[in-house]
N, C-alpha and C. Protein backbone atom coordinates (compact mmCIF):
# COMPACT_ATOMS: atom_id res chain seq x y z
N UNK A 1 129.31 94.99 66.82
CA UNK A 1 128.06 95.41 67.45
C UNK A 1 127.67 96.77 66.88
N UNK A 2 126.35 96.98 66.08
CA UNK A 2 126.31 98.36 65.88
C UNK A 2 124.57 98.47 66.28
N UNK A 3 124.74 99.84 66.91
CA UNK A 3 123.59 100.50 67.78
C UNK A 3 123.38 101.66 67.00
N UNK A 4 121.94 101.81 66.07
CA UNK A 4 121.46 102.66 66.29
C UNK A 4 121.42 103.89 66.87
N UNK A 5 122.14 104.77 67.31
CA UNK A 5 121.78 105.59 68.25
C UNK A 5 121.11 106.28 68.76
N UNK A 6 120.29 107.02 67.31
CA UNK A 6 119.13 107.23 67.74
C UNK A 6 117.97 106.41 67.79
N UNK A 7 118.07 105.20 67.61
CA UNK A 7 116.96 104.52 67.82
C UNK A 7 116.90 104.14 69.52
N UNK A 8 118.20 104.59 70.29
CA UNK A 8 118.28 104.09 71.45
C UNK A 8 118.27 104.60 72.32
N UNK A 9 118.38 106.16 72.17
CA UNK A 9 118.29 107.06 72.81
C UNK A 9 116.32 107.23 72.77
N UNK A 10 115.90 107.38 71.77
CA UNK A 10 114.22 107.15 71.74
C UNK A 10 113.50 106.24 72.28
N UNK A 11 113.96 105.07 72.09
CA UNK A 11 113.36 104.17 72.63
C UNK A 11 113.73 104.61 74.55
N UNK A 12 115.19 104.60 74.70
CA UNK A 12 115.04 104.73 76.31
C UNK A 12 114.02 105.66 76.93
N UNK A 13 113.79 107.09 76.51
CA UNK A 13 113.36 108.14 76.33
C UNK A 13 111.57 107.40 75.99
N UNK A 14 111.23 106.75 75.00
CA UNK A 14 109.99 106.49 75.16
C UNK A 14 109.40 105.81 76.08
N UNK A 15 110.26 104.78 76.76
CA UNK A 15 110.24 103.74 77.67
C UNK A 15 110.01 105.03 78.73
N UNK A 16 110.39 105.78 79.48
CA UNK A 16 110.31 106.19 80.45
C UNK A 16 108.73 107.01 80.56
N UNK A 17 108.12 107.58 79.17
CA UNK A 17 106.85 107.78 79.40
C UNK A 17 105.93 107.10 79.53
N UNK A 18 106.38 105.89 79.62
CA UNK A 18 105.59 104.45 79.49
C UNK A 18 105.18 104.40 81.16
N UNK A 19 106.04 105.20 82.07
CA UNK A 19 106.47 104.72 83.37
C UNK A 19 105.41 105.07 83.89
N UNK A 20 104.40 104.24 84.57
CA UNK A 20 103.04 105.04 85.38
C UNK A 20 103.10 104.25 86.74
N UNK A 21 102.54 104.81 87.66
CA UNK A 21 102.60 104.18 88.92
C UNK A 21 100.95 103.67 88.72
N UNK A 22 100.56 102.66 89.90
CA UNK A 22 99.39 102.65 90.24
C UNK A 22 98.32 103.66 90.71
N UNK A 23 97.60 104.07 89.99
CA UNK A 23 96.26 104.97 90.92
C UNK A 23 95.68 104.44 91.42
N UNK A 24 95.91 105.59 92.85
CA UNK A 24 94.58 105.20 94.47
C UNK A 24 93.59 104.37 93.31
N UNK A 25 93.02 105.29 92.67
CA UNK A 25 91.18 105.22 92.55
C UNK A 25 91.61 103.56 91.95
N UNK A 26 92.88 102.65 91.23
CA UNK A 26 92.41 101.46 90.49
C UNK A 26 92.63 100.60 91.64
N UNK A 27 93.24 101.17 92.95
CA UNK A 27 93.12 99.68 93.92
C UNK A 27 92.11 99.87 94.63
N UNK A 28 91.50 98.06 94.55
CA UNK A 28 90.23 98.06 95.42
C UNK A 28 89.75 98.49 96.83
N UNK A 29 88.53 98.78 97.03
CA UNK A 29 88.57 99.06 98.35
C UNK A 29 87.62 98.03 99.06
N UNK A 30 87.86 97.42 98.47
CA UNK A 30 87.25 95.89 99.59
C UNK A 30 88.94 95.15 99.66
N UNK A 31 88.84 94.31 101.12
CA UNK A 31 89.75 93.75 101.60
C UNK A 31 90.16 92.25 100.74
N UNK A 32 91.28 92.37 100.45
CA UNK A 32 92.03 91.08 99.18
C UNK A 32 92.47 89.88 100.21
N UNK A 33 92.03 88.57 99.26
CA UNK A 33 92.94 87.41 99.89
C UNK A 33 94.31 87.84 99.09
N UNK A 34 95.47 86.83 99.90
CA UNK A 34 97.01 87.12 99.58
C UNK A 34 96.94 86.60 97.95
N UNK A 35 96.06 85.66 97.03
CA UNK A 35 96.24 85.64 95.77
C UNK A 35 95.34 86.35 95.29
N UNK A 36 94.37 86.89 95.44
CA UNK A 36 94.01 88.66 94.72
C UNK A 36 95.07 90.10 94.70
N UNK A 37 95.50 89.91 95.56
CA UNK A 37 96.83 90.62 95.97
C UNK A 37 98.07 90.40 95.13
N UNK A 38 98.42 89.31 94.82
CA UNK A 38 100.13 89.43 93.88
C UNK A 38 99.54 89.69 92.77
N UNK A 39 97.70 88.68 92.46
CA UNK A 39 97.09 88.89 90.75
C UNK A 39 97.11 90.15 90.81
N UNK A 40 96.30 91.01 91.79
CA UNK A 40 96.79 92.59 91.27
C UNK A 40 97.64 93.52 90.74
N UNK A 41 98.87 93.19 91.61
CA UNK A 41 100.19 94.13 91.82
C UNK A 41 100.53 93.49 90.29
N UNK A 42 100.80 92.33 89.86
CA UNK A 42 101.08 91.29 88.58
C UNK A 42 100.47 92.49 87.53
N UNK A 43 99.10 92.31 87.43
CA UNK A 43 98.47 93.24 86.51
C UNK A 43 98.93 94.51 86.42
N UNK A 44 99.07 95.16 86.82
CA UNK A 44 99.83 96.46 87.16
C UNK A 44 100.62 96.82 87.37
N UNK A 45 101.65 95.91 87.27
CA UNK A 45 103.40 96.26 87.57
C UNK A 45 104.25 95.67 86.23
N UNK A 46 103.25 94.51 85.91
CA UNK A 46 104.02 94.07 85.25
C UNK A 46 105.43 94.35 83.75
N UNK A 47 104.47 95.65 83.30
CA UNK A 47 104.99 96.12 82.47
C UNK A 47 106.28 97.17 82.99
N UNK A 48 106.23 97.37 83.85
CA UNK A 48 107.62 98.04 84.52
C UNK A 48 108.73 97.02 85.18
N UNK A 49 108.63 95.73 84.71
CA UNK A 49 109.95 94.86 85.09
C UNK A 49 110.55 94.54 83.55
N UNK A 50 112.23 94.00 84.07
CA UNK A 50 112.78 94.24 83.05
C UNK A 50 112.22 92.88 81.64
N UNK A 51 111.78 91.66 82.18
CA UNK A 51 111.81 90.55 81.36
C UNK A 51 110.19 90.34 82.12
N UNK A 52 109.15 90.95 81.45
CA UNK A 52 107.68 91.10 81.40
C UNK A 52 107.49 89.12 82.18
N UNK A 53 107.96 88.43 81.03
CA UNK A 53 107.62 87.45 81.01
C UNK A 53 108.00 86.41 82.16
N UNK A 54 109.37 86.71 82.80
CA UNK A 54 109.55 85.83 83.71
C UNK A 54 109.42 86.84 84.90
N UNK A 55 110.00 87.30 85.22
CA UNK A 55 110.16 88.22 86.66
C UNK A 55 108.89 88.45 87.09
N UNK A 56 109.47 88.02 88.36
CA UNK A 56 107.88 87.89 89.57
C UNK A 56 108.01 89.61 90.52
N UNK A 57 106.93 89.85 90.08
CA UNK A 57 106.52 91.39 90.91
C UNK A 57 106.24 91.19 92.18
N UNK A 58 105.66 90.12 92.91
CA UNK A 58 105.08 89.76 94.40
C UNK A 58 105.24 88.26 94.34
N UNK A 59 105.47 87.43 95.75
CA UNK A 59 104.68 86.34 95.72
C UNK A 59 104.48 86.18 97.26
N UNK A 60 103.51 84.79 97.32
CA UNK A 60 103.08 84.97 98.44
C UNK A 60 104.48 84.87 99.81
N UNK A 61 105.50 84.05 99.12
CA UNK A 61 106.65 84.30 100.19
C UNK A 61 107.25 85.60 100.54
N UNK A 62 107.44 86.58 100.02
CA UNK A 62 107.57 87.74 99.80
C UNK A 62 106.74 88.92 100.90
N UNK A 63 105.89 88.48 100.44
CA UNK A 63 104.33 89.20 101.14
C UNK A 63 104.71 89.06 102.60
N UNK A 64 104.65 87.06 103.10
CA UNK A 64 105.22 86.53 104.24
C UNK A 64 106.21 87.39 104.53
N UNK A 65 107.69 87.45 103.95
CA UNK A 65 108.55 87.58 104.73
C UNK A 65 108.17 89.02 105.39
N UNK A 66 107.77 90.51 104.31
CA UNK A 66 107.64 91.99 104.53
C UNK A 66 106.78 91.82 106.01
N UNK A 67 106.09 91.14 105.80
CA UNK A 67 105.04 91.28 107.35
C UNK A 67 105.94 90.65 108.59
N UNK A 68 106.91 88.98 108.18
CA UNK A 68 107.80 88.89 109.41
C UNK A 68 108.69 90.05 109.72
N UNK A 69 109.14 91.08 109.04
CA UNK A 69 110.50 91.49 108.87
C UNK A 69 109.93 93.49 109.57
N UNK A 70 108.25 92.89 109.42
CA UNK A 70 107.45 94.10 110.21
C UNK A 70 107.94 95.53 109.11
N UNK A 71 108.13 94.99 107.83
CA UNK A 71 107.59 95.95 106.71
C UNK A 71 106.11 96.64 106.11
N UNK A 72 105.69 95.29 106.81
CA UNK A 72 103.59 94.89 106.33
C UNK A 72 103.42 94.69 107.61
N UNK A 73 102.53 95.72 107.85
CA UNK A 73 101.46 95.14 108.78
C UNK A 73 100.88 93.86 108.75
N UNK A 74 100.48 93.44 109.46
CA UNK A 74 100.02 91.48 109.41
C UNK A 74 98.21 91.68 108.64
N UNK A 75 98.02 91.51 107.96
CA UNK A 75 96.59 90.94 107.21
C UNK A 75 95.57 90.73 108.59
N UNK A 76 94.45 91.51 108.52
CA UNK A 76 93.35 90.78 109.35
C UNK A 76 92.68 89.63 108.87
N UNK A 77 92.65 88.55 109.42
CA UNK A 77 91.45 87.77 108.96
C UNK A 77 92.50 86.78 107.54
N UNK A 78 93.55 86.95 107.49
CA UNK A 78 94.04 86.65 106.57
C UNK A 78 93.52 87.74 104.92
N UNK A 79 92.98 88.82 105.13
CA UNK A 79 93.21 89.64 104.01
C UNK A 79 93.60 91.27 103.84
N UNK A 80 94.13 91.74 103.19
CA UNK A 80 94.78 92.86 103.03
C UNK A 80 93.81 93.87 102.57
N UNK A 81 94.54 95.27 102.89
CA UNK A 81 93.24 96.48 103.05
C UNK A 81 94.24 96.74 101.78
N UNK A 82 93.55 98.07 101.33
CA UNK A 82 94.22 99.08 100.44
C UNK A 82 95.20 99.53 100.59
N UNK A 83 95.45 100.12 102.26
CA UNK A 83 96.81 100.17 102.43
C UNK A 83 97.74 99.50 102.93
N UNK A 84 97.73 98.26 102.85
CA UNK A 84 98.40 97.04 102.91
C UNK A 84 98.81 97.26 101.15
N UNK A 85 98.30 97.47 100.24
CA UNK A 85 98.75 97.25 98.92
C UNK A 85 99.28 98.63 98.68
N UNK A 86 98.99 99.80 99.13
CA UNK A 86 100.09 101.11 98.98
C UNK A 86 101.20 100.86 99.71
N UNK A 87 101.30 100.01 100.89
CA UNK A 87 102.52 99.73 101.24
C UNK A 87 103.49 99.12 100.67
N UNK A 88 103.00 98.35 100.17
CA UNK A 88 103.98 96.95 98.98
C UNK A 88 104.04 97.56 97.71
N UNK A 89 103.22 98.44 96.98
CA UNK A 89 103.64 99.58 96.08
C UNK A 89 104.97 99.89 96.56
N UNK A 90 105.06 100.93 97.63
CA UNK A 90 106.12 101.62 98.25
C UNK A 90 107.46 100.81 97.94
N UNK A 91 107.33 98.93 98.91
CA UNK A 91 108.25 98.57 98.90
C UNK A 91 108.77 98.16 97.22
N UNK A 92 107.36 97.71 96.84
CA UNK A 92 107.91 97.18 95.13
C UNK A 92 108.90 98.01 94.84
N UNK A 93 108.96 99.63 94.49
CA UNK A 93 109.87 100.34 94.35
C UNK A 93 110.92 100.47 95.30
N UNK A 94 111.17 100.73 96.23
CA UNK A 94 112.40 100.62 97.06
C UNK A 94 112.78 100.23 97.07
N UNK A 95 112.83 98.70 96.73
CA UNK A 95 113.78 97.11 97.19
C UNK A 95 114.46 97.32 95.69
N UNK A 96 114.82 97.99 94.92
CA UNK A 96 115.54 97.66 94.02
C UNK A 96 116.32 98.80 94.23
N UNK A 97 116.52 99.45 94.75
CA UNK A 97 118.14 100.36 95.26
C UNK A 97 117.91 100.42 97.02
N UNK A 98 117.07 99.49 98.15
CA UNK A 98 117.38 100.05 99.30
C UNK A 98 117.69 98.53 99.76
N UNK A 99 118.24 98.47 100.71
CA UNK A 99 117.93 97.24 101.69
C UNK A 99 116.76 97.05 102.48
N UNK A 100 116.12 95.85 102.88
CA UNK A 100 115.29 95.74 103.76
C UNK A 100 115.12 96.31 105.07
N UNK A 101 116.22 96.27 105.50
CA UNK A 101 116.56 97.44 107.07
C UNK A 101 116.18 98.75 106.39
N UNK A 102 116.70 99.19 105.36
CA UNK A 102 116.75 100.86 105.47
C UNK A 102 115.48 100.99 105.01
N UNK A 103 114.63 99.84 104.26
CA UNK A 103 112.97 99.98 103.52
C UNK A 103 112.07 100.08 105.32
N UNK A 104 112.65 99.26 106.40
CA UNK A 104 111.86 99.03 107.44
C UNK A 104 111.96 100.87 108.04
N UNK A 105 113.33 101.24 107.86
CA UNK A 105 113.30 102.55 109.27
C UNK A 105 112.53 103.19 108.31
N UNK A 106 112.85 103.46 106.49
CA UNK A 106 112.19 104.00 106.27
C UNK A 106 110.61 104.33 106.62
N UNK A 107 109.52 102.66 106.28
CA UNK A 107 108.25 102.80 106.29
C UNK A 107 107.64 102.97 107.73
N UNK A 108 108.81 102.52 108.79
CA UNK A 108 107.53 102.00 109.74
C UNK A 108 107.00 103.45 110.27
N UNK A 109 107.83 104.49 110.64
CA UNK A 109 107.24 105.36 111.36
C UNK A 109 106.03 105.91 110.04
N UNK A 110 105.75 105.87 109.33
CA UNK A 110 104.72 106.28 108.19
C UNK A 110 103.20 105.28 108.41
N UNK A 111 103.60 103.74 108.40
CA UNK A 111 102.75 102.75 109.39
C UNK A 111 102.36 103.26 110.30
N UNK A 112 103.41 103.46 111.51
CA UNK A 112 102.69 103.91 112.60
C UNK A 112 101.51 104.83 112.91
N UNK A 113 101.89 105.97 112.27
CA UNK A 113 100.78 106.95 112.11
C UNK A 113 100.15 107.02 111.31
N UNK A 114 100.57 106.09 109.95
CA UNK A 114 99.19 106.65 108.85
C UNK A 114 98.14 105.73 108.66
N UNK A 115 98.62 104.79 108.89
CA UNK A 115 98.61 103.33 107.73
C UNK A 115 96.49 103.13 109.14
N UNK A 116 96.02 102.96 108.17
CA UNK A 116 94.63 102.47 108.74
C UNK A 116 93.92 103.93 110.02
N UNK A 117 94.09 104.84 109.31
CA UNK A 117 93.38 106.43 109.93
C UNK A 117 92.81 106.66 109.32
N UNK A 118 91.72 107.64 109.94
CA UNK A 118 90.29 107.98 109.19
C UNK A 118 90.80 109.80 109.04
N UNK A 119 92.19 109.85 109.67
CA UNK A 119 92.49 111.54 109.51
C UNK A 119 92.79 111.77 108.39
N UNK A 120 92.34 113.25 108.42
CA UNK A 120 92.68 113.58 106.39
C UNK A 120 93.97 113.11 106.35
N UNK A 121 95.26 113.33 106.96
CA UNK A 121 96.39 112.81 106.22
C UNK A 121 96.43 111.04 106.66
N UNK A 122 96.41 110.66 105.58
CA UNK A 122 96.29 109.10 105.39
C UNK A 122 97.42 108.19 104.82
N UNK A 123 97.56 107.58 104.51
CA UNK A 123 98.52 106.78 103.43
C UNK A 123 97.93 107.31 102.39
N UNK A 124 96.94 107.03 102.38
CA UNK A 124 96.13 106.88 100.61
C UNK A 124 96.50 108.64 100.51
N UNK A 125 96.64 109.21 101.11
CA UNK A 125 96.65 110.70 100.83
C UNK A 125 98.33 111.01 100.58
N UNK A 126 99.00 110.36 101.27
CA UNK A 126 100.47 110.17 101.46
C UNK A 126 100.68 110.08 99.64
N UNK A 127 100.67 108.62 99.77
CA UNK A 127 100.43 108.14 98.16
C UNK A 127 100.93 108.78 97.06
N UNK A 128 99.09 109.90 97.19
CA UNK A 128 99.27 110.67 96.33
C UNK A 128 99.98 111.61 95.85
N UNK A 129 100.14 112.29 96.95
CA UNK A 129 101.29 113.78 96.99
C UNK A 129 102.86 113.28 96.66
N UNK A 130 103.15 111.99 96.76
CA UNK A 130 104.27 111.61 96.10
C UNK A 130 104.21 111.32 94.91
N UNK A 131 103.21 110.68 94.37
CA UNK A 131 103.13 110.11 93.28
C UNK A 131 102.82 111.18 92.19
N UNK A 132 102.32 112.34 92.98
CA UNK A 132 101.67 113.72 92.01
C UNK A 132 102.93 114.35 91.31
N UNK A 133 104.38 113.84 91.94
CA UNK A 133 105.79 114.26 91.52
C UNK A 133 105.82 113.72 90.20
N UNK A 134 105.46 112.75 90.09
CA UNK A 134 105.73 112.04 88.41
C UNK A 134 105.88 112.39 87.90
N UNK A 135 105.41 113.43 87.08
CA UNK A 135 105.29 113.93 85.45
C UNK A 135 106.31 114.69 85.24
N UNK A 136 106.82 115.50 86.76
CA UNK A 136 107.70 116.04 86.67
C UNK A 136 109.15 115.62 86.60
N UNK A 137 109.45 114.49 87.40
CA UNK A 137 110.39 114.40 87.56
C UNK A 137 110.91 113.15 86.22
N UNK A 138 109.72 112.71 85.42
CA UNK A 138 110.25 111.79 84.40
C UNK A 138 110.76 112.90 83.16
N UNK A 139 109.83 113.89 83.29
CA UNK A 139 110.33 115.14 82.12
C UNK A 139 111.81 115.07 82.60
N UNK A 140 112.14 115.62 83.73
CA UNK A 140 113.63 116.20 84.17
C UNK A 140 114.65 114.81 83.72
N UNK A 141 114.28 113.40 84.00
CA UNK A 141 114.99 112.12 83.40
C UNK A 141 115.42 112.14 82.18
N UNK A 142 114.27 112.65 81.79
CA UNK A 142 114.26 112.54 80.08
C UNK A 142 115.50 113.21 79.40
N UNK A 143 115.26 114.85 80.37
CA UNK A 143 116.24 115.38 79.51
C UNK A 143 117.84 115.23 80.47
N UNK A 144 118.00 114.41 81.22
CA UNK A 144 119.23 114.59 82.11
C UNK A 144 119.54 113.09 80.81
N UNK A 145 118.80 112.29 81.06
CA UNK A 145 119.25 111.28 80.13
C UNK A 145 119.70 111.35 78.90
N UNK A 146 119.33 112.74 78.06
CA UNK A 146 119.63 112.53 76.40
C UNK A 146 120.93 113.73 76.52
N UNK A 147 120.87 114.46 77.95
CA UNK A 147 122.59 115.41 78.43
C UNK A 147 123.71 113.92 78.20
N UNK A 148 123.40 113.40 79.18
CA UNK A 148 124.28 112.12 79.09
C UNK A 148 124.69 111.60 78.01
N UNK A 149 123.91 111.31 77.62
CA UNK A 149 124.08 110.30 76.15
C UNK A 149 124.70 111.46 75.08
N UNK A 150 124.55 112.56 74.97
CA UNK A 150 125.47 113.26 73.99
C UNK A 150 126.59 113.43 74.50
N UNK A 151 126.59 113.62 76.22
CA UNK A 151 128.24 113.27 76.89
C UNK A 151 129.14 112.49 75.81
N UNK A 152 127.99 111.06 76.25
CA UNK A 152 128.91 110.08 76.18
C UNK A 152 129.33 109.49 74.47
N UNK A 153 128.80 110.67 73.76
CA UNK A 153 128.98 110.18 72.56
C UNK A 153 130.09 111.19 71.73
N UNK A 154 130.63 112.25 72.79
CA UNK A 154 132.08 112.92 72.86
C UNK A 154 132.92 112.00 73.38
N UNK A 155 132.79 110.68 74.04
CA UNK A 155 134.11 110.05 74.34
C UNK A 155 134.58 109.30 73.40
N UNK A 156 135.69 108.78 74.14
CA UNK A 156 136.80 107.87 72.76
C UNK A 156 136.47 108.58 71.03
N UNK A 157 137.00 109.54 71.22
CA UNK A 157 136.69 110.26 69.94
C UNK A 157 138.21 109.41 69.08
N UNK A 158 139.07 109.29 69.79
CA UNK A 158 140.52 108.60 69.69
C UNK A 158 140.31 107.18 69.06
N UNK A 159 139.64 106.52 70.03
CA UNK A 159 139.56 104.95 69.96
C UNK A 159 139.66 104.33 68.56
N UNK A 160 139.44 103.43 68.50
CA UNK A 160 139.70 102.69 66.87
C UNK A 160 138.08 102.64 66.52
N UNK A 161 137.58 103.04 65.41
CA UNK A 161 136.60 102.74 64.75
C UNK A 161 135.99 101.66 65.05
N UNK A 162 136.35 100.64 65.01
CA UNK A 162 135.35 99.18 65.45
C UNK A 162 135.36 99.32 66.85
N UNK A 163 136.15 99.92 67.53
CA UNK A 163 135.71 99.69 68.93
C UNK A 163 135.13 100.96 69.84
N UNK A 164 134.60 102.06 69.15
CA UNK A 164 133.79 103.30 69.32
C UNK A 164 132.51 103.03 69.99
N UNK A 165 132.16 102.77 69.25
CA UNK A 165 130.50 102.26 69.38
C UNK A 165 130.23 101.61 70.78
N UNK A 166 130.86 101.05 71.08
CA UNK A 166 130.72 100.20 72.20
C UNK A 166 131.63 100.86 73.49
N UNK A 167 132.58 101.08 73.29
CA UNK A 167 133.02 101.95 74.36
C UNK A 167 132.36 103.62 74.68
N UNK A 168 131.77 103.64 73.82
CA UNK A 168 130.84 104.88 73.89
C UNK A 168 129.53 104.45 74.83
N UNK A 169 129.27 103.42 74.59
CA UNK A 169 127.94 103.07 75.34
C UNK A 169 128.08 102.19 76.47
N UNK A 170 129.36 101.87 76.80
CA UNK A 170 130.01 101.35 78.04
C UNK A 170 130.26 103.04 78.86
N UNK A 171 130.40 103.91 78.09
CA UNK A 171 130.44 105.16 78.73
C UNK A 171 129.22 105.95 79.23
N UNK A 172 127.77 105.67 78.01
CA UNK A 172 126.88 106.16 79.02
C UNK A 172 126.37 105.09 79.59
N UNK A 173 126.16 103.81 80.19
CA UNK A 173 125.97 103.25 81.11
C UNK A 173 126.66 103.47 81.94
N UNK A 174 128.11 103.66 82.38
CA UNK A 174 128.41 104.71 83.64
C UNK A 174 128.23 105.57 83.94
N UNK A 175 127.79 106.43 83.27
CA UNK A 175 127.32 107.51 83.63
C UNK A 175 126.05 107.52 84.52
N UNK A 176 125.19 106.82 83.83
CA UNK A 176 123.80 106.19 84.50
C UNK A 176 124.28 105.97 85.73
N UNK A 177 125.04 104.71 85.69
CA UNK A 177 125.74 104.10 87.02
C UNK A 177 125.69 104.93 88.22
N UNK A 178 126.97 105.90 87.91
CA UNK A 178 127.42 106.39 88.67
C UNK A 178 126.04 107.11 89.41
N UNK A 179 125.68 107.69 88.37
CA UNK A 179 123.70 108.63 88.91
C UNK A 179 122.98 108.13 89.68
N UNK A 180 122.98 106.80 89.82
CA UNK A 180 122.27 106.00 90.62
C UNK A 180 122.77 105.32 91.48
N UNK A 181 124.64 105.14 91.56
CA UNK A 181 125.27 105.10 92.89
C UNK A 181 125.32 106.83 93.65
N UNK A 182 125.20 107.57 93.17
CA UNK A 182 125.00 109.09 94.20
C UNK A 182 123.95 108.93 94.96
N UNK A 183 122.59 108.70 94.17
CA UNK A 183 121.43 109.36 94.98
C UNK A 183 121.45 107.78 95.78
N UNK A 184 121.63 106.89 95.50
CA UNK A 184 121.57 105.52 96.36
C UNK A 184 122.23 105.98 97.56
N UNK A 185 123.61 106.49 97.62
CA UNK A 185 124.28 106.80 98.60
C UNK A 185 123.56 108.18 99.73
N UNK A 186 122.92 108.95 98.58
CA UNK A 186 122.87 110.18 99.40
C UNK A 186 121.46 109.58 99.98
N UNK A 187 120.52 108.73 99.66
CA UNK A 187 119.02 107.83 100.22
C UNK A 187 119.65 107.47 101.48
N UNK A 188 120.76 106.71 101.43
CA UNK A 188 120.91 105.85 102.69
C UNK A 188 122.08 106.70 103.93
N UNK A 189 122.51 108.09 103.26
CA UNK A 189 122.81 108.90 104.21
C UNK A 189 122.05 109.53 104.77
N UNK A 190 120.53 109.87 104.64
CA UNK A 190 119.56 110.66 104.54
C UNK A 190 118.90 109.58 105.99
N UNK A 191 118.61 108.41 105.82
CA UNK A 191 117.95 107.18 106.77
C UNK A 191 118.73 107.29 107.84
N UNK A 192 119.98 107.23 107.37
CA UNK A 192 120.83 107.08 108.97
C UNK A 192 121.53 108.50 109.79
N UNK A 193 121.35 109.18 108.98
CA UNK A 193 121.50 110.31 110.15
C UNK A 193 120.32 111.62 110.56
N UNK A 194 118.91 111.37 110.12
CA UNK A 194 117.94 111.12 110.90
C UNK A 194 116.96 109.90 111.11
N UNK A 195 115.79 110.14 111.98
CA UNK A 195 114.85 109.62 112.24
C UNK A 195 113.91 110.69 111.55
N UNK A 196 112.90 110.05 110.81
CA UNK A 196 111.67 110.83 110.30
C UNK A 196 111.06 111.37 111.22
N UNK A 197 111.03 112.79 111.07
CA UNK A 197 109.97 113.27 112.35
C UNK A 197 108.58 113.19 112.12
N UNK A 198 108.29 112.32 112.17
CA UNK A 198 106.54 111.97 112.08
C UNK A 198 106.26 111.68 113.32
């Protein structure tokens, strides 16, 4: 197996400026049936899953269950507001390091008070002020990611030649690992020993 290295370290590194969330201003503000709704999130997410081509970003069972499971507010009329779709933003991202329980304590008290208010602090206002973190915190990825990867390209300095390469990059994928079992852990210590004071 031989890797490039710097082609892989760039590419990861380019991939991450690739990373954009949805903007307020591109979701509609007229109310969506549930298949205007996954076609949306589809259009706009799609490029942030790992296999573009197969992996489903929403579907309508999905949608179903978040609203049984009282993640989603229930649809009026059978259609969804804007912030019915900043909510499922929210969850799109969460459900891939939280559980459904810890996505529910997380959102609901944020529902409760934000979700469909005409007060300046809104969801849609919520949203933003999180999402305004971006730029920053993919810069700080960038460079925690290419710390790592020169870590990990001091290990098995020992190892046998044919088998370097690969145990080197079995080394920074733990590293990753491990980065994303901390803050996973320190997320779901954070849920359970408070309640959001909202």
């Amino acid at each position: 197996m031989t890797i490039d290295r710097e082609d892989l370290i760039n590419s990861i590194i380019d991939s991450l400026g690739r990373i954009q969330h949805i903007d307020l201003e591109d979701i509609p503000n007229i109310d969506l049936y549930m298949d205007q709704v996954t076609t949306f999130m589809e259009s706009k997410l799609r490029n942030s899953t790992r296999k573009p081509d197969e992996d489903k970003i929403l579907t309508k069972t999905m949608i179903n269950n978040y609203a049984k499971n009282d993640l989603l507010p229930p649809p009026v009329k059978k259609k969804y507001s804007k912030e019915h779709i900043l909510v499922l933003i929210f969850i799109y991202y969460f459900k891939g390091i939280l559980s459904i329980g810890d996505i529910q304590k997380l959102l609901k008290p944020i529902t409760e008070k934000y979700f469909q208010t005409s007060k300046e602090m809104n969801l849609g206002s919520i949203y933003e002020e999180v999402f305004s973190l971006e730029k920053g915190a993919i810069a700080d990825l960038q460079e925690n990611i290419i710390k790592k990867f020169d870590l990990s390209q001091d290990t098995f300095k020992e190892a046998p030649e044919e088998d370097r390469e690969m145990l080197q990059l079995f080394s920074f994928i733990s590293m990753l690992s491990y980065d994303v079992y901390v803050k996973k852990l320190l997320i779901e210590k954070m849920i359970d020993s408070f309640t959001l004071g909202l």
